[in-house]
N, C-alpha and C. Protein backbone atom coordinates (compact mmCIF):
# COMPACT_ATOMS: atom_id res chain seq x y z
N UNK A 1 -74.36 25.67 12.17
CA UNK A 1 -73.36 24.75 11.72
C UNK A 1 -72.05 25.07 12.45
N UNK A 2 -71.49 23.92 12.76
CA UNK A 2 -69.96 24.39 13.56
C UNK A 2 -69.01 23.40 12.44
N UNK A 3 -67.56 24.24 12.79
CA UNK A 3 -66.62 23.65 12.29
C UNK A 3 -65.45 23.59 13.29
N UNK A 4 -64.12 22.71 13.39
CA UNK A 4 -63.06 22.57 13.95
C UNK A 4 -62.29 22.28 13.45
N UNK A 5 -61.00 22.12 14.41
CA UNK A 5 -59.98 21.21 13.88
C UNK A 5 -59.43 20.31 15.42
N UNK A 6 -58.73 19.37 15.27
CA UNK A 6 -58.43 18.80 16.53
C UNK A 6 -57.43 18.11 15.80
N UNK A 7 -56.52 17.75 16.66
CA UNK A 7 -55.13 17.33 16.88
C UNK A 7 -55.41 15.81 18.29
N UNK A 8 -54.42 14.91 17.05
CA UNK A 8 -54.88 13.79 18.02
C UNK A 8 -52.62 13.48 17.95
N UNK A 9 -52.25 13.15 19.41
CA UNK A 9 -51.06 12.50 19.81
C UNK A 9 -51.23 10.86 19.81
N UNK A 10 -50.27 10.19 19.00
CA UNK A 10 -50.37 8.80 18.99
C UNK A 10 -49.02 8.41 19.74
N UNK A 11 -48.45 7.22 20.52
CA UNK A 11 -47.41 6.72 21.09
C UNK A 11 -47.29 5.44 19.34
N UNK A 12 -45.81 5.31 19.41
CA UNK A 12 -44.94 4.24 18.53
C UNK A 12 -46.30 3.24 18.28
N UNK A 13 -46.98 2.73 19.26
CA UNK A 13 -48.15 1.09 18.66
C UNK A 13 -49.26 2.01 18.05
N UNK A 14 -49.68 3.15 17.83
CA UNK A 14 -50.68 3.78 16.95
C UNK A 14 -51.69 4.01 18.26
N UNK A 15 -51.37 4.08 19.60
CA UNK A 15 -52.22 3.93 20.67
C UNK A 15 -52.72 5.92 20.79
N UNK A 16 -53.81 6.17 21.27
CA UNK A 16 -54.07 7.50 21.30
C UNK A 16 -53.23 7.87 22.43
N UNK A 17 -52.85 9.06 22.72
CA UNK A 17 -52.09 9.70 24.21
C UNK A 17 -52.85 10.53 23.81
N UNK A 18 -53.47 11.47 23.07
CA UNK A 18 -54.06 12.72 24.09
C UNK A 18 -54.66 13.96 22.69
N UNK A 19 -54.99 14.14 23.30
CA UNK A 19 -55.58 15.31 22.06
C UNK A 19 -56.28 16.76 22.67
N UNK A 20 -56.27 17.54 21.63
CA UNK A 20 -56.58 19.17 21.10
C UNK A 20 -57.48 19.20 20.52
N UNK A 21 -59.02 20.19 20.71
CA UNK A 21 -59.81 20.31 20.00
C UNK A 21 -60.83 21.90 20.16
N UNK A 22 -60.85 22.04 18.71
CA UNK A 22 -61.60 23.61 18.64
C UNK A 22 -62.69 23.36 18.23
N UNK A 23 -64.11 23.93 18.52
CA UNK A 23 -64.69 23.28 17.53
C UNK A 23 -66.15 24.63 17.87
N UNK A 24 -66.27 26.00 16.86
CA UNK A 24 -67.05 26.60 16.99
C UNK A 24 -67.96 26.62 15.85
N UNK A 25 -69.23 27.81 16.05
CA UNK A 25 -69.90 27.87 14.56
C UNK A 25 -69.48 28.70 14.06
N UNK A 26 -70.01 28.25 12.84
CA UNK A 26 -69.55 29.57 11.81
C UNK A 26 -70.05 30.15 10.64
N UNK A 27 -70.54 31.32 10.47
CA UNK A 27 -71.75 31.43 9.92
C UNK A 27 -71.61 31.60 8.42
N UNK A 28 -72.52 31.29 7.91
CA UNK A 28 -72.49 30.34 6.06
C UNK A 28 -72.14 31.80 5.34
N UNK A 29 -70.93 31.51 4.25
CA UNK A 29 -70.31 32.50 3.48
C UNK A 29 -69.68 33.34 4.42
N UNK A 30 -69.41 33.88 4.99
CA UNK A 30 -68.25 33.92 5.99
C UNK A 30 -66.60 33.62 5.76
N UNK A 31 -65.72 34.22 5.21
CA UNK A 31 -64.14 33.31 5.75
C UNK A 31 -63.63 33.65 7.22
N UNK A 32 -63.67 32.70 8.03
CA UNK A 32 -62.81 33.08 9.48
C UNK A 32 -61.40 32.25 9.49
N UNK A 33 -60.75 32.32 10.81
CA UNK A 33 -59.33 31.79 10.48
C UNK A 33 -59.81 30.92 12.43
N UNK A 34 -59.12 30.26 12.33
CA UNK A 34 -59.21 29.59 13.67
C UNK A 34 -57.81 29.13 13.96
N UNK A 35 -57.47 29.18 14.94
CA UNK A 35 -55.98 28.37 15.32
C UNK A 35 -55.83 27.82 16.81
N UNK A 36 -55.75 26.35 16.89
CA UNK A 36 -55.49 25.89 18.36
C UNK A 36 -54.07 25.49 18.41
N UNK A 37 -54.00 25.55 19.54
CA UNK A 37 -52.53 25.43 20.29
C UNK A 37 -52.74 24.08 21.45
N UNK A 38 -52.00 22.94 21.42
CA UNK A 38 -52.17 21.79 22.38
C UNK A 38 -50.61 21.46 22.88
N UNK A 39 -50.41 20.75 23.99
CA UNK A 39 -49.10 20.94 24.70
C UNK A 39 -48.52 20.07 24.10
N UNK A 40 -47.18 19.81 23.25
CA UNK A 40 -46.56 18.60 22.40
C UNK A 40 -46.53 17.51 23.77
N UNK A 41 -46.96 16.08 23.43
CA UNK A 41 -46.84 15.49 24.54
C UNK A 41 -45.16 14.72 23.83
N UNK A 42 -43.96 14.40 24.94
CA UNK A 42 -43.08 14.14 24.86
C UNK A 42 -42.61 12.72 24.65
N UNK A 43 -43.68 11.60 24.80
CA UNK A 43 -43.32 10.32 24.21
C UNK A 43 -44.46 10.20 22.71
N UNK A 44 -44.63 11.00 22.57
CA UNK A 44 -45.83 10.59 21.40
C UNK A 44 -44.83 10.79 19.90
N UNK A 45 -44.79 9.62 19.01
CA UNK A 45 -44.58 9.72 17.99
C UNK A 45 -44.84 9.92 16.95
N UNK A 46 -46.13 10.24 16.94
CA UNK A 46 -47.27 11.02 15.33
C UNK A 46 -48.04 11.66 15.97
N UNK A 47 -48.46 12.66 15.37
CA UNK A 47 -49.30 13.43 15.39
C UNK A 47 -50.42 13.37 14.15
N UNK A 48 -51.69 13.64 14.31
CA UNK A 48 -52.36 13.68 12.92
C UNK A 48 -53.48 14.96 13.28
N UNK A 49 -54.16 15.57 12.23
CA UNK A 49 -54.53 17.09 12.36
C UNK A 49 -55.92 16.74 11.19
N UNK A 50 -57.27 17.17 12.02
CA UNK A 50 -58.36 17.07 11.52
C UNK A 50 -59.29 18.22 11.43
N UNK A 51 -59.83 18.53 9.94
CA UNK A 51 -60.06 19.97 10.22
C UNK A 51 -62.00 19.34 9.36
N UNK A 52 -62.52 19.75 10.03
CA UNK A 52 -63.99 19.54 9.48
C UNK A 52 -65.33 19.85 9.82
N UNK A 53 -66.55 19.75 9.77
CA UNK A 53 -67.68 20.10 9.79
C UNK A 53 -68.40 19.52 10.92
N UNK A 54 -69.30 20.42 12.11
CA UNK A 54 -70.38 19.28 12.95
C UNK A 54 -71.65 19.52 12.84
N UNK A 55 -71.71 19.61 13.76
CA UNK A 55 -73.52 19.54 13.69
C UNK A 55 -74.18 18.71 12.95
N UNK A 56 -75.60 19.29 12.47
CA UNK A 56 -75.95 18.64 11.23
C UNK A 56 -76.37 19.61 10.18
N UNK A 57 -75.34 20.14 9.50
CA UNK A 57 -75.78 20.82 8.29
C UNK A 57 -76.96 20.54 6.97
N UNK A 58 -76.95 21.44 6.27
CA UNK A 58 -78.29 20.88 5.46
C UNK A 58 -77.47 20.55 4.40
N UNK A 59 -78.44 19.22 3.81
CA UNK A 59 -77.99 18.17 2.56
C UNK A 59 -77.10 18.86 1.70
N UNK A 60 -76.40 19.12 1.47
CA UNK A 60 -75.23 20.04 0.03
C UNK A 60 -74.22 21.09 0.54
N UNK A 61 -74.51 21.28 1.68
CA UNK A 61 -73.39 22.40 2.73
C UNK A 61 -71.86 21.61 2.54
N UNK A 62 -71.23 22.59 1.74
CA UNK A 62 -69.91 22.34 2.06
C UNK A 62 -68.84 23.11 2.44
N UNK A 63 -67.58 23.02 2.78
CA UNK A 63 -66.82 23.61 3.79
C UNK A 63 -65.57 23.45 2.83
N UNK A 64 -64.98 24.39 2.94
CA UNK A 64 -63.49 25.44 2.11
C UNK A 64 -63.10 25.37 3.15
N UNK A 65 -61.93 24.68 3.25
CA UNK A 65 -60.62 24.92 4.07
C UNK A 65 -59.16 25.96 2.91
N UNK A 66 -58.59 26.73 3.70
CA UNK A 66 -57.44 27.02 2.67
C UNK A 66 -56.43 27.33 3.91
N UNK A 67 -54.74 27.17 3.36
CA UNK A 67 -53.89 27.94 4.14
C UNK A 67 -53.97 26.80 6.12
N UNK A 68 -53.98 25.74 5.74
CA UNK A 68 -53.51 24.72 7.08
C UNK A 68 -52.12 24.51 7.40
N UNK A 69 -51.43 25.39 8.13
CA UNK A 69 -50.12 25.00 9.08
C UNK A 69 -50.20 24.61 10.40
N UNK A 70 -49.26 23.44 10.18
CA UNK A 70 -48.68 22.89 11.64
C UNK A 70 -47.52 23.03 11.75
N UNK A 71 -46.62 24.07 12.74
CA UNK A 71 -46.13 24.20 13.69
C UNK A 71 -45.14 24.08 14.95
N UNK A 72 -44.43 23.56 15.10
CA UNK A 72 -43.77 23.30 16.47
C UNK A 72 -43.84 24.84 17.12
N UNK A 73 -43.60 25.37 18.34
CA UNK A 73 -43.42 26.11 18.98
C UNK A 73 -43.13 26.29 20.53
N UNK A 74 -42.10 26.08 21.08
CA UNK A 74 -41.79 26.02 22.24
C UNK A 74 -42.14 25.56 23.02
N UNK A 75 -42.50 23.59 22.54
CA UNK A 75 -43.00 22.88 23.17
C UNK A 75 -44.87 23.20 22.89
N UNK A 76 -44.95 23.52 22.25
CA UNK A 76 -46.49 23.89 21.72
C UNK A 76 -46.52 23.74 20.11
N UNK A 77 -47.87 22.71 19.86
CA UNK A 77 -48.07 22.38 18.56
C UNK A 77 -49.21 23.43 18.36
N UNK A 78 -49.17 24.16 17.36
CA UNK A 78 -49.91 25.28 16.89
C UNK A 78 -50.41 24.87 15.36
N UNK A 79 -51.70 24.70 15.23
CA UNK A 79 -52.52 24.27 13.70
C UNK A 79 -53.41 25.71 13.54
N UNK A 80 -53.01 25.89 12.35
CA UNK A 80 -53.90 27.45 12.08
C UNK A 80 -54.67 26.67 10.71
N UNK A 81 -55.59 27.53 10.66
CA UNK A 81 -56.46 26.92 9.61
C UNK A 81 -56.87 28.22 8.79
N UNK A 82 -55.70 29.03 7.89
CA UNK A 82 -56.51 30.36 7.46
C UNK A 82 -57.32 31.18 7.16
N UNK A 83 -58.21 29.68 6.06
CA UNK A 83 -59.69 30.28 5.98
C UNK A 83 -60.42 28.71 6.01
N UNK A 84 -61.55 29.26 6.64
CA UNK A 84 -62.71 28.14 6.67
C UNK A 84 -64.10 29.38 6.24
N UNK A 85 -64.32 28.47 5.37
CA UNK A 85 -65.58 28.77 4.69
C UNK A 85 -67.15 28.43 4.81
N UNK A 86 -68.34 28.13 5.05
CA UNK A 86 -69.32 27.18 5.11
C UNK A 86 -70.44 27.65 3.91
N UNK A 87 -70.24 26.47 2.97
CA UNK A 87 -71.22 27.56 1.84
C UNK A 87 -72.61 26.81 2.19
N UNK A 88 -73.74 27.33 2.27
CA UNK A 88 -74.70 26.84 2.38
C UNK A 88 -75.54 26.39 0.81
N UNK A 89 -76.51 25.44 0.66
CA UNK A 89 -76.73 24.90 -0.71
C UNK A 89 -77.72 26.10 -1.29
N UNK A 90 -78.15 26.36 -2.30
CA UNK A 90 -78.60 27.37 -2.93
C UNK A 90 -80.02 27.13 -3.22
């Protein structure tokens, strides 16, 4: 099972400019912390921040996010995701 987060840049009409994406596995009961860093693009006026599950997990697997900050940093948008969890079904 993998999990990520990705960062998408929108311009003023809701148009995409550009995006950030992490996206590893992570093994069930486990807490890890993940954090990506993407370059602030300079005409983009929203940003939006997606943190979730891929692959194809089995039917009832769910995923604990805790502790999500975003960032500015010296021209660098930084999303940390403190803990990600993957509980597998019982």
């Amino acid at each position: 099972m993998s999990a990520g987060l990705t960062i998408y840049w929108f311009d003023e009409s809701n148009t995409q400019m550009g995006q950030a994406r992490l996206i590893e596995a992570i093994p069930a009961g486990e807490w890890i912390q993940y954090v990506i860093e993407g370059q602030t693009l300079e005409s983009a006026s929203q940003v939006e921040v997606y943190v979730g599950m891929g692959g194809s997990p089995p039917a009832g697997t769910e995923l604990y996010v805790d502790d999500v900050v975003l960032e500015q940093l010296s021209g660098q948008l930084q999303v940390s995701a403190g803990s990600l969890l993957a509980a597998a079904p019982m």
